[in-house]
Every structure is written in C-alpha cells, then in structure tokens.
Protein backbone atom coordinates (compact mmCIF):
# COMPACT_ATOMS: atom_id res chain seq x y z
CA UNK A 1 -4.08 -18.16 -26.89
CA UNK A 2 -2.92 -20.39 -23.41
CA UNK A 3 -2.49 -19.70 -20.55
CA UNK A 4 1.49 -19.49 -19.28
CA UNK A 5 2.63 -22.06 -17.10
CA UNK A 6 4.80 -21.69 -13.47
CA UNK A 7 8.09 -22.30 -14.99
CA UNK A 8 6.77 -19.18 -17.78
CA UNK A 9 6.36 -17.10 -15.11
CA UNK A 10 9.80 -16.59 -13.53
CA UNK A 11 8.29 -16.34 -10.41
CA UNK A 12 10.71 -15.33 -7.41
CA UNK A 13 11.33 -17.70 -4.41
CA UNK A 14 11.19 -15.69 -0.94
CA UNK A 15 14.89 -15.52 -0.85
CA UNK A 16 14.83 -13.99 -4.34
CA UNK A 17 12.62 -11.42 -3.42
CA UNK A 18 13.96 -10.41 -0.54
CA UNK A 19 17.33 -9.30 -2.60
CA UNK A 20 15.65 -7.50 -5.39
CA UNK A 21 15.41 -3.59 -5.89
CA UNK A 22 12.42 -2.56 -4.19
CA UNK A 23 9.96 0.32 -5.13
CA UNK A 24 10.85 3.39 -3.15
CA UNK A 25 7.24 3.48 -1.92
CA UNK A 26 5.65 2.59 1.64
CA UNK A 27 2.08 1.91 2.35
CA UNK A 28 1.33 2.23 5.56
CA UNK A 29 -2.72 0.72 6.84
CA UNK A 30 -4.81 2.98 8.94
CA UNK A 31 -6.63 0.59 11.58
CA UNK A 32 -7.93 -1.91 9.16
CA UNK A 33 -10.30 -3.97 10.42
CA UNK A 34 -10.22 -6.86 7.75
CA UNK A 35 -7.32 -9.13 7.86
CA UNK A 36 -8.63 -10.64 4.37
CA UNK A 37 -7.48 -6.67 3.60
CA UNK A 38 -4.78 -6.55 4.80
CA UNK A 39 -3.55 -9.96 3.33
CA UNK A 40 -4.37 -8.61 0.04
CA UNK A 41 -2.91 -5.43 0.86
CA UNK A 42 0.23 -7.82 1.19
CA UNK A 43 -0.13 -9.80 -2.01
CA UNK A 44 -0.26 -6.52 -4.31
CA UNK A 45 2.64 -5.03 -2.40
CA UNK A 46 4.31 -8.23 -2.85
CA UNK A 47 3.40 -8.06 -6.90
CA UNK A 48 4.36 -4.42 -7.63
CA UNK A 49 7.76 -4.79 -5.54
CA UNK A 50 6.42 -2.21 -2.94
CA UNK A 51 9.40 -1.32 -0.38
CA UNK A 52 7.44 -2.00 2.54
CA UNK A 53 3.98 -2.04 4.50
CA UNK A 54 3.37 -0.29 8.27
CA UNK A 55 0.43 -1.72 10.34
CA UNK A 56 -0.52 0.71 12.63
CA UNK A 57 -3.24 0.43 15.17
CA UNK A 58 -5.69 -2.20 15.54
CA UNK A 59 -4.25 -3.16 12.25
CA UNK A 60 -3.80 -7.33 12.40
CA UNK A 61 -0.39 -8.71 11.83
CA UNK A 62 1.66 -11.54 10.35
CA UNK A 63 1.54 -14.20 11.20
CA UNK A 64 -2.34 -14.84 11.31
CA UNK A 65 -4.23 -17.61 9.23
CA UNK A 66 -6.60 -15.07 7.94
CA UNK A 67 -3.76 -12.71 6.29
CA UNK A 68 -1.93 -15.78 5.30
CA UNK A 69 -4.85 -17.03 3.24
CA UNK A 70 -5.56 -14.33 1.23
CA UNK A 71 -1.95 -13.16 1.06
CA UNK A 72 -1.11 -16.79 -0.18
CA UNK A 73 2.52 -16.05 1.06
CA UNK A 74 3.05 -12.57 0.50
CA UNK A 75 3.10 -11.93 3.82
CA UNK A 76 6.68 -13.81 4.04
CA UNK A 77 8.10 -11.48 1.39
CA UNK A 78 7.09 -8.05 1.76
CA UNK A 79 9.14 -6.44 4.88
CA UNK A 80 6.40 -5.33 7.04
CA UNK A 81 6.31 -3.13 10.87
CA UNK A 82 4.32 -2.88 13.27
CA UNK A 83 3.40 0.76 14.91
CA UNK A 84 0.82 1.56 17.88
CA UNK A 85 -0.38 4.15 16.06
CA UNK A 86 -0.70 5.72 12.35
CA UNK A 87 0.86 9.04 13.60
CA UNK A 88 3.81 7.04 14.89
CA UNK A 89 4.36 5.59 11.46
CA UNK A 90 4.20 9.04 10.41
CA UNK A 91 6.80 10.76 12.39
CA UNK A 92 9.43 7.82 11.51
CA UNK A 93 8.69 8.13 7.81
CA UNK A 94 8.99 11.94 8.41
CA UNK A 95 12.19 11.67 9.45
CA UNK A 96 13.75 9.29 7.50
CA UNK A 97 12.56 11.45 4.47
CA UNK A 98 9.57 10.38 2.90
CA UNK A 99 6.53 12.42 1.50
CA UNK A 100 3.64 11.39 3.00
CA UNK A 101 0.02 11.03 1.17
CA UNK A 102 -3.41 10.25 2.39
CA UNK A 103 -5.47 8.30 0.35
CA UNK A 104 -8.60 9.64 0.91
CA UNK A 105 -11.52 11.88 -0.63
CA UNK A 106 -10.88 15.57 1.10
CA UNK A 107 -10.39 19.18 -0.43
CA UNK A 108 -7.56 19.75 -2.65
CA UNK A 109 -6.97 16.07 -3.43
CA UNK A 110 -4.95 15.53 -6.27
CA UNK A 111 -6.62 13.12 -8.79
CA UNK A 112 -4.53 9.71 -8.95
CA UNK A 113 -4.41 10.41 -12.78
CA UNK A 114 -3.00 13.68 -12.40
CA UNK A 115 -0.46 12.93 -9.43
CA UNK A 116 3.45 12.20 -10.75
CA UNK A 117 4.89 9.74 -8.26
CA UNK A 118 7.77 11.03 -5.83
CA UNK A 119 10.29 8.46 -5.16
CA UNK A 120 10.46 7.92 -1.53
CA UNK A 121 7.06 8.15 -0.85
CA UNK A 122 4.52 6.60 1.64
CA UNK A 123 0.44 5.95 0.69
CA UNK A 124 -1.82 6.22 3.87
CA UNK A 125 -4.84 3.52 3.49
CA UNK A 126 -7.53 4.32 5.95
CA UNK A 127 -10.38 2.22 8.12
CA UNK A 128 -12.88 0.50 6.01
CA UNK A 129 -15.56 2.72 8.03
CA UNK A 130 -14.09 6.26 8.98
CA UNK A 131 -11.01 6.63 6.13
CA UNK A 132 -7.79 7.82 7.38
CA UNK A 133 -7.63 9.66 10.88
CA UNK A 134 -8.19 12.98 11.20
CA UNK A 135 -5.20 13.04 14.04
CA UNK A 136 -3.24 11.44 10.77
CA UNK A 137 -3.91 14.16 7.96
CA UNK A 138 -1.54 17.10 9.30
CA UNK A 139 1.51 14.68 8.76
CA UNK A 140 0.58 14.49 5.25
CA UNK A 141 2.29 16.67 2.18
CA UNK A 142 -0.67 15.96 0.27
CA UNK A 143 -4.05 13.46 -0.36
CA UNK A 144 -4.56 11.48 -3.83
CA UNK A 145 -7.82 10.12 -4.80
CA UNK A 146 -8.98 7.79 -7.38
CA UNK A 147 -11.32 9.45 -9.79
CA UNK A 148 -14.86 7.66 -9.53
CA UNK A 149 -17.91 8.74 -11.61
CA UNK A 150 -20.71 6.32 -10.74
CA UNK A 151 -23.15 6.18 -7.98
CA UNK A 152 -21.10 5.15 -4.89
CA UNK A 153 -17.62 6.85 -4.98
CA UNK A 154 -16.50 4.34 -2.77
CA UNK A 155 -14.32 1.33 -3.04
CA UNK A 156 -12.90 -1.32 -0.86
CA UNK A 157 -10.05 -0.41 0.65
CA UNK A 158 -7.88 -3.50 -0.98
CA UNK A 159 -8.84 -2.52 -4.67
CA UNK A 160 -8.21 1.16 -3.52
CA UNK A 161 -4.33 0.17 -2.58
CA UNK A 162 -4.66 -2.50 -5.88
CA UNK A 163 -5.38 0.29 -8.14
CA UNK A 164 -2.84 3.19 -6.66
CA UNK A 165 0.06 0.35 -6.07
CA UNK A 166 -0.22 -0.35 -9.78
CA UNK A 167 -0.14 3.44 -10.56
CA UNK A 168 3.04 3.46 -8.46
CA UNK A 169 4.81 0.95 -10.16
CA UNK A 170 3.96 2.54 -13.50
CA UNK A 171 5.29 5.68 -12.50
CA UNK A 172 8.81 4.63 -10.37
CA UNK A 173 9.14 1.62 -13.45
CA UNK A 174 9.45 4.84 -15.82
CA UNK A 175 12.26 6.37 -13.64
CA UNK A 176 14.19 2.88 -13.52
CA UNK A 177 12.99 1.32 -10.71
C-alpha cells in the first residue's frame, strides 16, 4: 500500500473547476460564527462539486485569511453569495426553483439515511449556538437530520455539512451528476 502522489490525483486547477458540471445542490450558512467553518464548509463543497454556497448574515466572507486557511483555496473555486439575511437566500432560491431543507433536529425530520436527494436542492446549516432560525424554518419543504445514538447528539456544524455533502454527492452521482 502507498500513498498516491499529486500528478495520481488528477486534481483540477481553478479554471478547471470552474467549467465542470456542478452538483445541483446549494448550501446556504445560517450566521456562522466560525470562519475556520465556514472555510471548511468551502473545502467540502469544493470536493463534492457542490453548485454553490450562500452566506447569509453575520456569516464571514471571502476573501478573509481565516477562511482562506482552512479552505486552502476552495474558497477561489466554489461560486459563493453573499445575502443580509438567511430568509433572503430563501426567497431567491424559492423562486428560482429549489427545495429548501433545514438541517436541523425538529419534529418530523427526515433521517439523512432515509432522505432520497432532490436535484435542485438547497441544505440550510445553522449557528454553531442556536441552529437554524426560527424566522428561516417556514421557507423550508422539509428538515433532514443525521442519525446520532451516543451521548451528545450534537456535532460541529462543519462535519454536519461534511457528512450530508457526501450523502449528496452519493445520491445526485447515482442520477448522473
């Protein structure tokens, strides 16, 4: 067993990236605090071919030294927007057609291993602290969570969007994305 080198990797130059097929799926960040968060909110994006991320809020963005460093560059590649609020995000997905889900522990969540992937979909990330807004959840067709059984049935909010972005791409990849 080795390890695979650069050149074995086939990694994508910015340019390259920029003119592949994205994933029909938007994640849009809910007042994040942590701009190591959001950078690796950026970097997982970035590896799963996400179609785009929406800041909202007090949500820091590009370019900052902070994202940059944790995003190691991803931050140049994924298409990103800026909106004042979350529910501003949420009326322009709305009408450009997307469903919209919270990701967030509430009645009548669907279980992320029981949820089937729409395309054209966006994935609502809350605040480290208070989750997604309340003012946010009426927008919403529906909320996912990740099944947890241990003691804490919490998790960062970067591994949260690391765990559900791969789910995404598993499920689009199967409908040729």
């Amino acid at each position: 067993m080795r390890k695979l080198t650069m050149p074995e990797l086939n990694r994508l130059n910015v340019n390259e990236y920029h003119n592949i097929t994205k994933l029909p799926a938007i994640i849009v960040l809910d007042n994040i605090r942590s701009m190591e968060n959001v950078g690796a909110f950026f970097r997982t994006a970035d590896a799963f071919r996400i179609e785009a991320i929406y800041l909202c809020g007090i949500t820091a963005c590009p370019p900052h030294r902070e994202i940059h460093k944790t995003a190691l560059g991803a931050d140049e590649s994924v298409d990103w927007k800026h909106f004042e609020t979350t529910v501003e995000a949420c009326r322009h997905l709305k009408e450009m057609g997307y469903k919209i889900f919270a990701v967030e522990q509430i009645e009548n969540s669907i279980k992320l291993d029981k949820f089937e992937t729409p395309a054209k979909s966006a994935y609502i990330f809350g605040n480290e602290v208070a989750g997604v807004d309340d003012e946010v959840l009426p927008y919403c067709d529906q909320a996912i969570e990740i099944p947890q059984e241990g003691t804490k049935h919490s998790l960062n909010v970067s591994v949260t969007g690391g765990i559900v972005m791969f789910h995404l791409f598993k499920d689009l990849k199967k409908i040729n994305y």
